[in-house]
Structures are given as C-alpha cells and as structure tokens.
N, C-alpha and C. Protein backbone atom coordinates (compact mmCIF):
# COMPACT_ATOMS: atom_id res chain seq x y z
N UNK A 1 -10.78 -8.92 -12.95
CA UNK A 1 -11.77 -8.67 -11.92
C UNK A 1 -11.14 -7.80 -10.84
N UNK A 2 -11.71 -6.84 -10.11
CA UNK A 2 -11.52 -6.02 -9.20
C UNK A 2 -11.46 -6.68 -8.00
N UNK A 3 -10.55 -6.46 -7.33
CA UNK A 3 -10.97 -6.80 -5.74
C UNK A 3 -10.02 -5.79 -5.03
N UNK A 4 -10.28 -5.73 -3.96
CA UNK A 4 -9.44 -5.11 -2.78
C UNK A 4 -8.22 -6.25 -2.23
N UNK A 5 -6.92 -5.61 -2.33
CA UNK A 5 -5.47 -6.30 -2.54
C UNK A 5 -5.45 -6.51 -1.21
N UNK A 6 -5.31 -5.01 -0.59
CA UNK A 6 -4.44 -5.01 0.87
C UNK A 6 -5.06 -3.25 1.42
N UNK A 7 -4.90 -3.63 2.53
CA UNK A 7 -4.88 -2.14 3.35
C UNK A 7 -3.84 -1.79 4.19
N UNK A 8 -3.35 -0.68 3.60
CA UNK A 8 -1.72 -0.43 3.93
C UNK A 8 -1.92 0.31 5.51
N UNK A 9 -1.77 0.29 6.67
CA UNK A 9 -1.39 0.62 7.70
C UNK A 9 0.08 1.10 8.37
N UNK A 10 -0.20 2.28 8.72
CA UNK A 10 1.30 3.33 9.17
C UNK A 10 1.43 2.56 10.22
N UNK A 11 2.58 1.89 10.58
CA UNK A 11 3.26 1.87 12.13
C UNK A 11 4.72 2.46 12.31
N UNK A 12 4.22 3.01 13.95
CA UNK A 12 5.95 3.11 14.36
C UNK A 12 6.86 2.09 14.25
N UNK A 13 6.67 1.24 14.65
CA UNK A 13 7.31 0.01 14.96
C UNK A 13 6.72 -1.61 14.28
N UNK A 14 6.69 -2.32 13.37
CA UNK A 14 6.43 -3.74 12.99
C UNK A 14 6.36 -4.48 14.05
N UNK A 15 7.76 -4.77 14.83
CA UNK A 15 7.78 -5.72 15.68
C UNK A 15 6.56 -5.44 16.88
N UNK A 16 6.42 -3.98 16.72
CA UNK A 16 5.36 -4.05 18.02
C UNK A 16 3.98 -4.13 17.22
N UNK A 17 3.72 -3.65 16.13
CA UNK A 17 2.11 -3.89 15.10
C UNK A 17 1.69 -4.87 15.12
N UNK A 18 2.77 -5.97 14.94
CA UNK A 18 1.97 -7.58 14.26
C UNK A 18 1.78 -8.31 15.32
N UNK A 19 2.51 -7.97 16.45
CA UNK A 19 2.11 -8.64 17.54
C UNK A 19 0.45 -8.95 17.90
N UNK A 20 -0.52 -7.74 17.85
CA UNK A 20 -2.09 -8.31 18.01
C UNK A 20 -2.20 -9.53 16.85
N UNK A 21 -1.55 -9.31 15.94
CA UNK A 21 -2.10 -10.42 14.64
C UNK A 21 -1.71 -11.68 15.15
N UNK A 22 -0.84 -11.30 15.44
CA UNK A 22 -0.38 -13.14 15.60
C UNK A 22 -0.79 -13.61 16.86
N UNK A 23 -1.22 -12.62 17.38
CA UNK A 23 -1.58 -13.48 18.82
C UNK A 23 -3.21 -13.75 18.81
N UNK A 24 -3.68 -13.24 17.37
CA UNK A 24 -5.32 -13.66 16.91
C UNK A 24 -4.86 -14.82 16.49
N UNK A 25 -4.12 -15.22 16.29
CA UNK A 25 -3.75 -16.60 15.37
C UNK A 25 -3.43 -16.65 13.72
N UNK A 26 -3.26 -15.30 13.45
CA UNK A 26 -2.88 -14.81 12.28
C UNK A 26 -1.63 -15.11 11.64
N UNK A 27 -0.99 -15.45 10.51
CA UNK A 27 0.31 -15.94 9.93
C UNK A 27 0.21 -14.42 9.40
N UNK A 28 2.23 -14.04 9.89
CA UNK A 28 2.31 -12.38 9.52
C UNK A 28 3.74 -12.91 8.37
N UNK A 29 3.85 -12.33 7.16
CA UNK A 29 4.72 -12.20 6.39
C UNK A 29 6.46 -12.20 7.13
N UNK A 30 7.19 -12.62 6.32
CA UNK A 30 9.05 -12.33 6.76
C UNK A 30 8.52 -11.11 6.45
N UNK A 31 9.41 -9.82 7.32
CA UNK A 31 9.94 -8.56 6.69
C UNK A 31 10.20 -8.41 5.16
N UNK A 32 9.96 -7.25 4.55
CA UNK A 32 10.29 -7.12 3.24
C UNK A 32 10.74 -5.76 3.31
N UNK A 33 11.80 -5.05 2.87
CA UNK A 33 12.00 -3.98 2.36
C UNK A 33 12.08 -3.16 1.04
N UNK A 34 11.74 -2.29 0.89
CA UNK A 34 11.09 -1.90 -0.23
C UNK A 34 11.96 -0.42 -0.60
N UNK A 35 13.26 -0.29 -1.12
CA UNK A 35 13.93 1.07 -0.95
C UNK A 35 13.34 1.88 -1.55
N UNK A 36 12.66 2.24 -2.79
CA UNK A 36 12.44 3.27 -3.49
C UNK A 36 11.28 3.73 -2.53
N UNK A 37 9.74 2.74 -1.68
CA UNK A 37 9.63 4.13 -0.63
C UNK A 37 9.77 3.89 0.55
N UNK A 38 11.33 3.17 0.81
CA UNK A 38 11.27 3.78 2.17
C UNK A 38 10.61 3.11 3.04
N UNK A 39 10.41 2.27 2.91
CA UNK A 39 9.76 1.08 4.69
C UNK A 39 10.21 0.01 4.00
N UNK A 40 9.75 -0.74 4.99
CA UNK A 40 9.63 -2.41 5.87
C UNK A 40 8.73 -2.44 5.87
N UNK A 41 8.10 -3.83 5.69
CA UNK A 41 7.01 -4.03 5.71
C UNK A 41 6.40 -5.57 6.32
N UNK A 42 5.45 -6.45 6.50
CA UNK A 42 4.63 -7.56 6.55
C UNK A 42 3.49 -7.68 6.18
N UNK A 43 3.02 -8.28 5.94
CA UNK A 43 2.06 -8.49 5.07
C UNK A 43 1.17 -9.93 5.57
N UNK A 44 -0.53 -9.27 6.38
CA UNK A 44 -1.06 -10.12 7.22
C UNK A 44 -2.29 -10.85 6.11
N UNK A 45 -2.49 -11.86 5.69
CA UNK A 45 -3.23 -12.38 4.99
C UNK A 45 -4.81 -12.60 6.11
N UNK A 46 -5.35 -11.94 5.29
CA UNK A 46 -7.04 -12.05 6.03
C UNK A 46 -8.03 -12.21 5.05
N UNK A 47 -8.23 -12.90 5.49
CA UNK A 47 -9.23 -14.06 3.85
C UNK A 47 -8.80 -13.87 2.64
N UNK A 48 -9.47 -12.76 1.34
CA UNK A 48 -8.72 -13.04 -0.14
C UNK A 48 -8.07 -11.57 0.23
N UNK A 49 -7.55 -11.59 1.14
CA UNK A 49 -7.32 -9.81 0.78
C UNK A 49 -6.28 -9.81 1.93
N UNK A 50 -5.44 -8.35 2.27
CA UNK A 50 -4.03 -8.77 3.28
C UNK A 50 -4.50 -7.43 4.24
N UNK A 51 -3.42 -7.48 5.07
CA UNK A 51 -3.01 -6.12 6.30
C UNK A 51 -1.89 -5.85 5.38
N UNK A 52 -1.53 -4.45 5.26
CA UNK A 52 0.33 -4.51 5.01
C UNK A 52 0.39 -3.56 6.41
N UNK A 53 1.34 -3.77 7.07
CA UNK A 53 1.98 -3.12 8.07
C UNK A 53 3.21 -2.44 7.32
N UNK A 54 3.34 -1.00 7.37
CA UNK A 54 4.34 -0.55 7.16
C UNK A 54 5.37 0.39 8.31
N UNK A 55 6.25 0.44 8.33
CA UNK A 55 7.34 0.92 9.12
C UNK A 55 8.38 1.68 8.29
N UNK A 56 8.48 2.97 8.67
CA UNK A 56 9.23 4.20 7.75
C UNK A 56 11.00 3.62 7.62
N UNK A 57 12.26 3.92 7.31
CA UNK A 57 13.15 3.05 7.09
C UNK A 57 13.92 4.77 7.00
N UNK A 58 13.42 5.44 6.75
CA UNK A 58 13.86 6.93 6.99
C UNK A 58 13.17 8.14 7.11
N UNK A 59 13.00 9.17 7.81
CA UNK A 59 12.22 10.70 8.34
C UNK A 59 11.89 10.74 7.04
N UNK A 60 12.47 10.62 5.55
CA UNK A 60 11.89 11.24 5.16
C UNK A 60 10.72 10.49 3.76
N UNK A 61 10.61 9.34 4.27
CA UNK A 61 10.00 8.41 3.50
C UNK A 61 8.17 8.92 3.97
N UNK A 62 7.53 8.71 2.59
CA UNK A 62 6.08 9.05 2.72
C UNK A 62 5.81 8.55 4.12
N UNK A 63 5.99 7.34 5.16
CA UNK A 63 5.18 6.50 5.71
C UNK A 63 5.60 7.06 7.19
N UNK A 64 6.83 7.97 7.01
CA UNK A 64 7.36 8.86 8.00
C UNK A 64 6.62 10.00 8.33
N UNK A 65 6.15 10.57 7.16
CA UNK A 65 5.56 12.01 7.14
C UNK A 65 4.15 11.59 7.50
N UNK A 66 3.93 11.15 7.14
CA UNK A 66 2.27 10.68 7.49
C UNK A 66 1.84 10.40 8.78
N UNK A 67 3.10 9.54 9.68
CA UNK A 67 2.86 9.39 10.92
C UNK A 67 3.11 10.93 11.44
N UNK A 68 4.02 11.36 11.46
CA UNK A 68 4.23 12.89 11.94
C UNK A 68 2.94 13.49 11.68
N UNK A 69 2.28 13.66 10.34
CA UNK A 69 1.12 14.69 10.58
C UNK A 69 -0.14 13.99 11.41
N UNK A 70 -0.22 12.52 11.03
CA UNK A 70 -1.46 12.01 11.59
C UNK A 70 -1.73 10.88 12.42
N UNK A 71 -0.58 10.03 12.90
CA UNK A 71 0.37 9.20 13.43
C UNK A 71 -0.40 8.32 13.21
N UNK A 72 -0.02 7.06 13.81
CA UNK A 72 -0.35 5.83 12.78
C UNK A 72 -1.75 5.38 12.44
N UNK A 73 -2.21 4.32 11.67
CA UNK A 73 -3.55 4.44 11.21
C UNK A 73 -3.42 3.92 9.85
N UNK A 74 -4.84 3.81 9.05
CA UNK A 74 -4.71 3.69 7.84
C UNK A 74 -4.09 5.04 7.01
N UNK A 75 -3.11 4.06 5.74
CA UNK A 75 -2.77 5.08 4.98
C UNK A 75 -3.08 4.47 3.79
N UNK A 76 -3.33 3.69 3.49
CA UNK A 76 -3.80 3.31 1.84
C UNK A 76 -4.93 2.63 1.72
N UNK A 77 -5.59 2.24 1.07
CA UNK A 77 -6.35 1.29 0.42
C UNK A 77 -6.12 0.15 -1.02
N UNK A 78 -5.87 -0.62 -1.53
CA UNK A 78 -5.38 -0.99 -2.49
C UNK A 78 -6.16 -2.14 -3.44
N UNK A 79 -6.56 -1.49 -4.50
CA UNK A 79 -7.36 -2.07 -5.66
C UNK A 79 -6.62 -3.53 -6.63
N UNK A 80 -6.35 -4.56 -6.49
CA UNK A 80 -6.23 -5.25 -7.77
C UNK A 80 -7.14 -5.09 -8.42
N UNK A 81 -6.23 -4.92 -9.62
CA UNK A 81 -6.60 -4.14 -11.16
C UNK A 81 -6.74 -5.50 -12.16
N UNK A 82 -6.96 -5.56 -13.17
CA UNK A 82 -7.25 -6.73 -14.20
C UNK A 82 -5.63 -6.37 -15.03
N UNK A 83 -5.97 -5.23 -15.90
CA UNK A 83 -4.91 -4.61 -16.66
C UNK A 83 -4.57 -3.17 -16.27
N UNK A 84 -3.28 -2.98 -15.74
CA UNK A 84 -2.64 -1.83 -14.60
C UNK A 84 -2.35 -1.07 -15.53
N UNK A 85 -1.97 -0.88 -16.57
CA UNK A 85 -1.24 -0.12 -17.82
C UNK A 85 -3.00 0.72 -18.76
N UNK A 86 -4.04 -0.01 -18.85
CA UNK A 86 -4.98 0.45 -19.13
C UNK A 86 -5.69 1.12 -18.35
N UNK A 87 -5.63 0.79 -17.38
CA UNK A 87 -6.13 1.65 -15.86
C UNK A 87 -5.69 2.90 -15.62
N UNK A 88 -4.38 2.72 -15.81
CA UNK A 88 -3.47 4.06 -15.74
C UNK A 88 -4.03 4.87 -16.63
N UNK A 89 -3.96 4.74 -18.45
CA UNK A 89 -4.71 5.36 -18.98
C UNK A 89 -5.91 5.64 -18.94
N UNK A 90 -6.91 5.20 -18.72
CA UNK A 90 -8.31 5.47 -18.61
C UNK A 90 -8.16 6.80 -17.85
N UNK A 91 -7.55 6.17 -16.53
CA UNK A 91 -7.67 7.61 -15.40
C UNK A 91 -6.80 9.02 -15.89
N UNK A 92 -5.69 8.83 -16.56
CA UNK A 92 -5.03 9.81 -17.07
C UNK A 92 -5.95 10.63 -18.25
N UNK A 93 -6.54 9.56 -18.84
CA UNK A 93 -7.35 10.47 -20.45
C UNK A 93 -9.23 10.85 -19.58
N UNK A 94 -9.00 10.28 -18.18
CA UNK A 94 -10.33 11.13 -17.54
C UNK A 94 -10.01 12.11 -16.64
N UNK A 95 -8.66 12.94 -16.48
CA UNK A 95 -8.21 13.81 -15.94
C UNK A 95 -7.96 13.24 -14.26
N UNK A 96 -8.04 11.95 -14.00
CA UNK A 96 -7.50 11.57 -12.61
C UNK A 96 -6.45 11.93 -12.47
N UNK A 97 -6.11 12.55 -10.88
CA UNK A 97 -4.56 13.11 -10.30
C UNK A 97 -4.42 12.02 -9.81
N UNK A 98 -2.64 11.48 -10.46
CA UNK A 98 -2.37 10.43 -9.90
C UNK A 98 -0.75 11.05 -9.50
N UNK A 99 -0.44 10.50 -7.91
CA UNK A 99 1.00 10.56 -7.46
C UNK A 99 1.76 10.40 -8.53
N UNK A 100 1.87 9.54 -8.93
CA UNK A 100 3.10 9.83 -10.07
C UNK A 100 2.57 8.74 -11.40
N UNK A 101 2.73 9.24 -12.33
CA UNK A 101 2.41 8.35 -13.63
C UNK A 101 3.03 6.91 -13.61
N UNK A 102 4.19 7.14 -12.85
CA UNK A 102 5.03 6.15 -13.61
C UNK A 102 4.70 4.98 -12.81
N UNK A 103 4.34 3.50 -13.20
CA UNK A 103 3.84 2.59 -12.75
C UNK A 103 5.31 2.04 -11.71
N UNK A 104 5.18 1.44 -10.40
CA UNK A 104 6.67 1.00 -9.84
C UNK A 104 6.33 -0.42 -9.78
N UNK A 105 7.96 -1.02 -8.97
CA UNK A 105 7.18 -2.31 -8.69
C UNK A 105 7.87 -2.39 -7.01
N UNK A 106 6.94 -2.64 -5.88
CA UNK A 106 7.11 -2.61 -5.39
C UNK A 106 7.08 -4.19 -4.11
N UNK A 107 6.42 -4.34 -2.85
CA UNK A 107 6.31 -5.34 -2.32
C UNK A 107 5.70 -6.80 -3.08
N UNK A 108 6.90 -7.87 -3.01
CA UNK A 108 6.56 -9.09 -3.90
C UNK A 108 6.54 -9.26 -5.39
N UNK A 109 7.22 -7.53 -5.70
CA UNK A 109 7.38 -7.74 -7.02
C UNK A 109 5.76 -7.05 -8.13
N UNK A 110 5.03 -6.69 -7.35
CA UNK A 110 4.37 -6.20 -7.52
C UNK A 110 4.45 -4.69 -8.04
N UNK A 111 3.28 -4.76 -9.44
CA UNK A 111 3.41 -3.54 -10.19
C UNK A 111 2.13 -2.49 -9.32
N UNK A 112 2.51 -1.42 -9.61
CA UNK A 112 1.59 -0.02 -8.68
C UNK A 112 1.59 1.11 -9.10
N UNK A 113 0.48 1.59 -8.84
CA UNK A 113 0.66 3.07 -8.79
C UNK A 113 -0.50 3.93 -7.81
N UNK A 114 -0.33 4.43 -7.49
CA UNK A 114 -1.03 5.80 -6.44
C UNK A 114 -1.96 6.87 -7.13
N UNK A 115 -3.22 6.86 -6.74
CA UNK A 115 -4.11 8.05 -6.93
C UNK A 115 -4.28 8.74 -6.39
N UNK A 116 -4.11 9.97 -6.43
CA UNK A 116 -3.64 11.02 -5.67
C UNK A 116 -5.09 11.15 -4.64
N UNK A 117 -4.91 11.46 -3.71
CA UNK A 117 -6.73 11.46 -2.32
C UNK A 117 -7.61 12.30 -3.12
N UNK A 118 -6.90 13.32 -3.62
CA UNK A 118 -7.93 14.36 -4.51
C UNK A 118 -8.67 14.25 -4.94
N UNK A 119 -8.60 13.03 -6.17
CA UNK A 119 -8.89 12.42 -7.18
C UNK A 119 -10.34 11.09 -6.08
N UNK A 120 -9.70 10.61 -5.20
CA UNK A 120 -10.47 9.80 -4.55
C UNK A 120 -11.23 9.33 -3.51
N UNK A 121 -11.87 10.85 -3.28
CA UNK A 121 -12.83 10.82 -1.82
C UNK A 121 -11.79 11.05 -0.96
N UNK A 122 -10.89 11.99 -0.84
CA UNK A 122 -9.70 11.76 0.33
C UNK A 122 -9.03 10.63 0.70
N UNK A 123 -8.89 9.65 -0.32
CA UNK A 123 -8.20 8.26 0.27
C UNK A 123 -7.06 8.26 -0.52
N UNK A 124 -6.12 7.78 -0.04
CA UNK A 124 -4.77 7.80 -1.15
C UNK A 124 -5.21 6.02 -1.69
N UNK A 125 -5.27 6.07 -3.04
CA UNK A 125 -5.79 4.56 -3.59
C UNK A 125 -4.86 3.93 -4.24
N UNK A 126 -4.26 2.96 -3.99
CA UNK A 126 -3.33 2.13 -4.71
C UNK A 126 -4.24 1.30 -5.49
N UNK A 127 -3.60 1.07 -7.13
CA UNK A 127 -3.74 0.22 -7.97
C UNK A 127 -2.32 -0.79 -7.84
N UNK A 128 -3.12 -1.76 -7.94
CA UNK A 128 -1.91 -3.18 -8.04
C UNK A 128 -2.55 -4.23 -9.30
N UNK A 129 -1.41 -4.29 -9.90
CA UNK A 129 -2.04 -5.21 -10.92
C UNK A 129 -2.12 -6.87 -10.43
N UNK A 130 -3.48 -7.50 -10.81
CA UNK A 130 -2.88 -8.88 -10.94
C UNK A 130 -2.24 -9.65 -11.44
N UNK A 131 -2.25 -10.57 -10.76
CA UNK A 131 -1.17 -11.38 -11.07
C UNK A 131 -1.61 -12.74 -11.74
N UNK A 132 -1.16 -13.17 -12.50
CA UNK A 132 -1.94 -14.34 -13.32
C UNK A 132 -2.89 -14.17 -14.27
C-alpha cells in the first residue's frame, strides 16, 4: 500500500529546526547521520507519516546546494512503496528520470531512491520501501 513516508525539510541548523517541534509537544528523533548524502538528520513523527529535518554535514552535499540556491524549505516528498525494486522498474521501462538507478539505503536503514523533479511535477520524489 502507498502512503506518504516523510517530508524531507532543508535546515541550516537541526538544533535550531526542531526546536518549534518540540515545543508543540512533538517527540523529535536522536540525530542520525547519513554519509553517502551528506547530512544529519531527525526525524519528527506526525501521525502515520514523519518531518525529516535535514542539516548539510558538507558545502558540497545535495542539502547544501539547495539551501544556497533556495534556502531552507521543503526539499523532498517521500512515497512508501509496497515493492521498491518493481517500482524502480516500472518507472525505468516507462521512461521515468530517476537521480540515480541505483536503489541506497539510507536513514534507519532504509532502502530509496530519487525521481528526478522532471519526471514529477517539479518535486524531487523519494521512493522508500516498506518495511514489513
């Protein structure tokens, strides 16, 4: 079944982002770092679905460049998928531009991949597979 995972949000700073959350009364994730892209992260649970707060970890990490051109704000949207490996194909054998083929695994261990905005109404769309 489809649902919406998380909505990934650019920040300068974590320690200063999660602060409105938690002072709604919100429970914000430990830090997580994530090397292959490059941030830190938390992760705000809001009903079946999350906040991710991200924070760049170097200039030249996607979450860096993005604030530079458009500074912080939404930068993702993110789909749980049923089956992530069939998904991938479908969109590949229907000519979807996707960031990179190769599925990663990123925050919590979580498998992903990126559809390029082109491909999706101008939104950069994360697929995440479920889990269970």
């Amino acid at each position: 079944m489809f649902s919406i995972d998380h909505l990934g949000i650019a920040v300068k700073s974590l320690a200063a982002a999660k602060g409105i959350y938690e002072k709604l009364g919100l429970t914000v994730s430990q830090e997580e770092v994530v090397e292959a892209e490059q941030v830190r992260l938390v992760m705000v649970p809001v009903g079946e679905s999350r906040l991710e707060l991200l924070e760049a970890t170097s200039e030249t990490s996607a979450i860096a460049k993005f604030i530079a051109e458009r500074g912080e704000g939404l930068h993702h949207v993110s789909l749980r998928v049923p089956d992530l490996e069939a998904a991938v194909q479908r969109l590949k054998k229907d000519g979807v531009r996707l960031v990179s083929e190769e599925i990663k695994i990123g925050a919590g261990g979580h498998r992903y991949v990126f559809v390029h905005p082109s491909s999706a109404g101008g939104v950069l769309l994360e697929l995440v597979e479920a889990k269970g």
